[in-house]
Protein backbone atom coordinates (compact mmCIF):
# COMPACT_ATOMS: atom_id res chain seq x y z
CA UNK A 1 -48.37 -32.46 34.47
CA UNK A 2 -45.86 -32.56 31.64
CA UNK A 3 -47.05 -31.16 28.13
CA UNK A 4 -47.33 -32.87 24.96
CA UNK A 5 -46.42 -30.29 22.91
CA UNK A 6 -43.49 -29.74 21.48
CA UNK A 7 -43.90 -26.63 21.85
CA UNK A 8 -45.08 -26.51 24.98
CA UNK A 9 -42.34 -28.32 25.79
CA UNK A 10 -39.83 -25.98 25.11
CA UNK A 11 -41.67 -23.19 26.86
CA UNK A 12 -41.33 -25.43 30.00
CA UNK A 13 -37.78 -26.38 29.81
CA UNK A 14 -37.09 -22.50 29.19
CA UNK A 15 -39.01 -21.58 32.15
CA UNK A 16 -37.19 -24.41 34.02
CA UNK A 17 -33.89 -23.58 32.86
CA UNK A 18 -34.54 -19.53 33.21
CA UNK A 19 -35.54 -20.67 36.85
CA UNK A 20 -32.29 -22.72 37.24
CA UNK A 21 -29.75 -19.84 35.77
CA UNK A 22 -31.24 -17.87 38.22
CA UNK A 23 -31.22 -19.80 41.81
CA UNK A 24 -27.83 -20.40 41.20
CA UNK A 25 -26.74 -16.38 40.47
CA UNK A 26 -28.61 -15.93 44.18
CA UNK A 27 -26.57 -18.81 46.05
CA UNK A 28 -23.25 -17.53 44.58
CA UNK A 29 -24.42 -13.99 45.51
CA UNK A 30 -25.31 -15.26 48.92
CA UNK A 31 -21.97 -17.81 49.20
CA UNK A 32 -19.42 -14.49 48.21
CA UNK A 33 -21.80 -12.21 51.04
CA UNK A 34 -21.85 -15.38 53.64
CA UNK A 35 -18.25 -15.07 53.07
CA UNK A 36 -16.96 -11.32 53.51
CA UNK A 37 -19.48 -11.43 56.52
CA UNK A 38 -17.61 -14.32 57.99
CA UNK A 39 -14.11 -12.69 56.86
CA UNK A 40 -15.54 -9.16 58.23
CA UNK A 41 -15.59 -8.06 62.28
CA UNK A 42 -18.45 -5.32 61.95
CA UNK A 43 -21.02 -4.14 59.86
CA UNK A 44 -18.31 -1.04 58.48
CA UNK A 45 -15.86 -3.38 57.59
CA UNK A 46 -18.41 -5.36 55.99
CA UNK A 47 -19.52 -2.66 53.94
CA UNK A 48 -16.22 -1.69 52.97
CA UNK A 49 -15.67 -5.03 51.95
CA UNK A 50 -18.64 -4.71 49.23
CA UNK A 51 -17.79 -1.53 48.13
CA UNK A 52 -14.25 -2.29 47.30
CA UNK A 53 -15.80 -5.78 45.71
CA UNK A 54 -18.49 -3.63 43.74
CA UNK A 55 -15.83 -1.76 42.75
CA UNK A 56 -13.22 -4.04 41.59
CA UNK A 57 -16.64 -5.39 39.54
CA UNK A 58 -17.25 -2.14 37.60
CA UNK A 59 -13.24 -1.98 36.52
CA UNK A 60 -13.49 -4.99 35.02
CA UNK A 61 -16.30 -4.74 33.21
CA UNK A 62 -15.00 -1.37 32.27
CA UNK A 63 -11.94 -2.74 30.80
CA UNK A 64 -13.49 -6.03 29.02
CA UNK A 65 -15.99 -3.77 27.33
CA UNK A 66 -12.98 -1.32 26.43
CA UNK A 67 -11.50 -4.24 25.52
CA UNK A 68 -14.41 -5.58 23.00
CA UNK A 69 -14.61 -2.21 21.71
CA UNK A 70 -10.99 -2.12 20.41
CA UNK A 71 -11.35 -5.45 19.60
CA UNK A 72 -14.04 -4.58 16.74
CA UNK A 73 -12.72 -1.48 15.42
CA UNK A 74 -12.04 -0.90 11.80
CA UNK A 75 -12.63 -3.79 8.93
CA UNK A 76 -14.73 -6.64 10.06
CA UNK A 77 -12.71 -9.96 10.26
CA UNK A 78 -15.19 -11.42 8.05
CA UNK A 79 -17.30 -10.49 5.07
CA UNK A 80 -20.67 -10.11 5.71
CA UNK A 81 -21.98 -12.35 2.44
CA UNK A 82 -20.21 -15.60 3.50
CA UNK A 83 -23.63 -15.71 5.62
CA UNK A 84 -25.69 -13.98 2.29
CA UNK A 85 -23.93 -16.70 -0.22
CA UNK A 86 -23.90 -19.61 2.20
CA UNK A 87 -24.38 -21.88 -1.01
CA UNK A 88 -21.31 -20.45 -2.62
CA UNK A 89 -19.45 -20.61 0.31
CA UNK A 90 -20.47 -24.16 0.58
CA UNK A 91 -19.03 -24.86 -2.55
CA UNK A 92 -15.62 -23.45 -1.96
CA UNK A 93 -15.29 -25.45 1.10
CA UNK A 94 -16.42 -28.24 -1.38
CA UNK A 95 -13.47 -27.02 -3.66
CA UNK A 96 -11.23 -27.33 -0.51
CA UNK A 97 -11.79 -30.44 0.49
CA UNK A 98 -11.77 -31.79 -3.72
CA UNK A 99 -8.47 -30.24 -3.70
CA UNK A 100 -7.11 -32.39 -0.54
CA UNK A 101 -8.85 -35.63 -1.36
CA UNK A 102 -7.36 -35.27 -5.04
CA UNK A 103 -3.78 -35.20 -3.34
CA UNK A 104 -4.09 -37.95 -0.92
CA UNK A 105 -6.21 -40.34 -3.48
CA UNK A 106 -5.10 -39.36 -6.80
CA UNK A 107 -1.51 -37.80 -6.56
CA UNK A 108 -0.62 -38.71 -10.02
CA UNK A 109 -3.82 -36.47 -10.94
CA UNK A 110 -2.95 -33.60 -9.14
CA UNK A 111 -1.59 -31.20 -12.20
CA UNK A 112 -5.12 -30.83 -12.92
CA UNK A 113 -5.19 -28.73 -9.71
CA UNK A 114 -2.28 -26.86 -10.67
CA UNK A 115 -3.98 -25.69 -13.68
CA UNK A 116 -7.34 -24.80 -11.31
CA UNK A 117 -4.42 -22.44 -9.23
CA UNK A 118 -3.59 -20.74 -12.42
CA UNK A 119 -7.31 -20.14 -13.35
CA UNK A 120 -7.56 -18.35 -9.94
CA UNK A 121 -5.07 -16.40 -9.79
CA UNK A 122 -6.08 -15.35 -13.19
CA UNK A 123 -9.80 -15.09 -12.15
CA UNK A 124 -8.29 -12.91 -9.19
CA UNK A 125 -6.07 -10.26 -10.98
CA UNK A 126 -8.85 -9.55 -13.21
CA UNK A 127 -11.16 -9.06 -10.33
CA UNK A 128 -8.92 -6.65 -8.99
CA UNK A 129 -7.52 -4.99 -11.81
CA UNK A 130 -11.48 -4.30 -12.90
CA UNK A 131 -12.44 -3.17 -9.15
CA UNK A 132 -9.66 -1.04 -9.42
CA UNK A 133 -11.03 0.25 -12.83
CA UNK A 134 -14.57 1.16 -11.32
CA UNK A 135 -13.60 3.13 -8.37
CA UNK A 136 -10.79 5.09 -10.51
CA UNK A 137 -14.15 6.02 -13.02
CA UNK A 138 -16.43 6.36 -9.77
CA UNK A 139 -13.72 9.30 -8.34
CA UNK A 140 -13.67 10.83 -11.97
CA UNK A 141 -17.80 11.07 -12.14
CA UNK A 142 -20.54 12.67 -9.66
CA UNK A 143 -22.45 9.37 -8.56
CA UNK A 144 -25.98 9.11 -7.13
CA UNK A 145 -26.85 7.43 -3.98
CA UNK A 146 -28.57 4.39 -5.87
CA UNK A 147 -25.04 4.06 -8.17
CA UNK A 148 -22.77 4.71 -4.58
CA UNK A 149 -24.43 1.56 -3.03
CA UNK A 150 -23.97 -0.32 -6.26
CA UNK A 151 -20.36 0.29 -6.59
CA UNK A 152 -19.96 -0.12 -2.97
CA UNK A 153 -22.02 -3.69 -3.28
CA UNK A 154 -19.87 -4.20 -6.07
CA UNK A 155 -16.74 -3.62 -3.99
CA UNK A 156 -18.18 -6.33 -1.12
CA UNK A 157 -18.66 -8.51 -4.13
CA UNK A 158 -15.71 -8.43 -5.25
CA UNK A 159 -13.42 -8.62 -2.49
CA UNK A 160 -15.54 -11.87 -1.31
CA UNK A 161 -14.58 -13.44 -4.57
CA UNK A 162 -11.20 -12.48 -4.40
CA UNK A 163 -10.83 -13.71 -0.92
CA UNK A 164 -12.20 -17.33 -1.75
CA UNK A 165 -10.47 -17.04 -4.86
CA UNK A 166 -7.06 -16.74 -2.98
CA UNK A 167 -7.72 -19.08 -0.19
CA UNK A 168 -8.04 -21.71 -3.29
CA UNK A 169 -4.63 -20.68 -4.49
CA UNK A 170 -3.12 -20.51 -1.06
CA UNK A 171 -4.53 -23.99 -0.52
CA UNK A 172 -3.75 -25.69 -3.54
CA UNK A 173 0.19 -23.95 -2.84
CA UNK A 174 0.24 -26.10 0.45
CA UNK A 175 -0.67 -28.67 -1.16
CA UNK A 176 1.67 -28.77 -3.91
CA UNK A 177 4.50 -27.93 -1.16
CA UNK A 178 3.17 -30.97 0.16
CA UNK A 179 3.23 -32.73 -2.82
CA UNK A 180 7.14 -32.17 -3.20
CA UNK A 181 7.81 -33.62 0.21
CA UNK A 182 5.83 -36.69 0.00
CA UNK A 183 7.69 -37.43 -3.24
CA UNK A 184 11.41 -36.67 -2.13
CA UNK A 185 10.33 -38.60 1.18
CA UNK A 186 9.14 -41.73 -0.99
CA UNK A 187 12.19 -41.73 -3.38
CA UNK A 188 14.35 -41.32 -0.44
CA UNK A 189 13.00 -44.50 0.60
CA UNK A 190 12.83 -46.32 -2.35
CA UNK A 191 17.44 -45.26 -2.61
């Protein structure tokens, strides 16, 4: 009997699909064992053949999870607040896709971008140059716990605005590269 509820539901086709995952782990276990038996004279050779199998096994996993472990050392590749200000990130994707809509619909409009770039960059030094400020007075002064996390969530802060900040300018310099071409490309056409 099939259930009605959704809910239900899913409980049955994660039971079903748990259930699947796992009958086909046992036939490839089985296939690989059918296998080295087949490949194998006697029973010694056959357990040689799984130990050096078992043990080929561990080395790998021993090196990809050597490998994953390197891979995630130091600075994370992302910030952690493009998840905590999914709104604002929204927006600068928003922003992004303005700025390449404004070039491919209204090219002769596109200086107003320009004068966006030079509002971030601005917007940018200033977030540095006063980041920069704060940790040069945090060094100089004895700081609580509660003020530490502060001026370290000020730091994340920061440097998440300054990153989405710069991919703007970095995006709106494409562009304008892009700009250039399109126009020496038409003119060239038009000679």
């Amino acid at each position: 009997m099939k259930p009605t509820n959704p809910m239900a539901k899913l409980e049955q086709w994660k039971k079903n699909n748990e259930q699947e995952k796992i009958n086909q782990f046992v036939n490839e276990m089985n296939q690989t064992q059918i296998g080295a038996v087949k490949n194998c004279e006697t029973d010694r050779q056959f357990a040689k053949a799984q130990k050096a199998n078992l043990h080929s096994d561990q080395k790998t996993q021993q090196e990809a999870q050597s490998g994953e472990k390197r891979k995630y050392q130091g600075k994370l590749s992302f910030n952690p607040l493009a998840f905590e200000y999914a709104q604002l990130s929204r927006q600068f994707k928003l922003i992004h896709d303005s700025n390449r809509k404004c070039l491919e619909v209204y090219p002769d409009d596109f200086h107003h971008k320009l004068k966006m770039r030079e509002e971030c960059v601005d917007l940018v030094e200033r977030l540095k140059g006063g980041g920069t400020l704060f940790n040069e007075l945090a060094k100089a002064a004895d700081l609580t716990k509660e003020q530490t996390a502060l001026l370290k969530a000020f730091n994340q802060v920061s440097g998440y605005l300054i990153h989405k900040f710069s991919e703007v300018v970095e995006q709106i310099d494409r562009l304008s590269i892009e700009r250039v071409e399109r126009q020496k490309t038409t003119d060239s056409k038009v000679d």
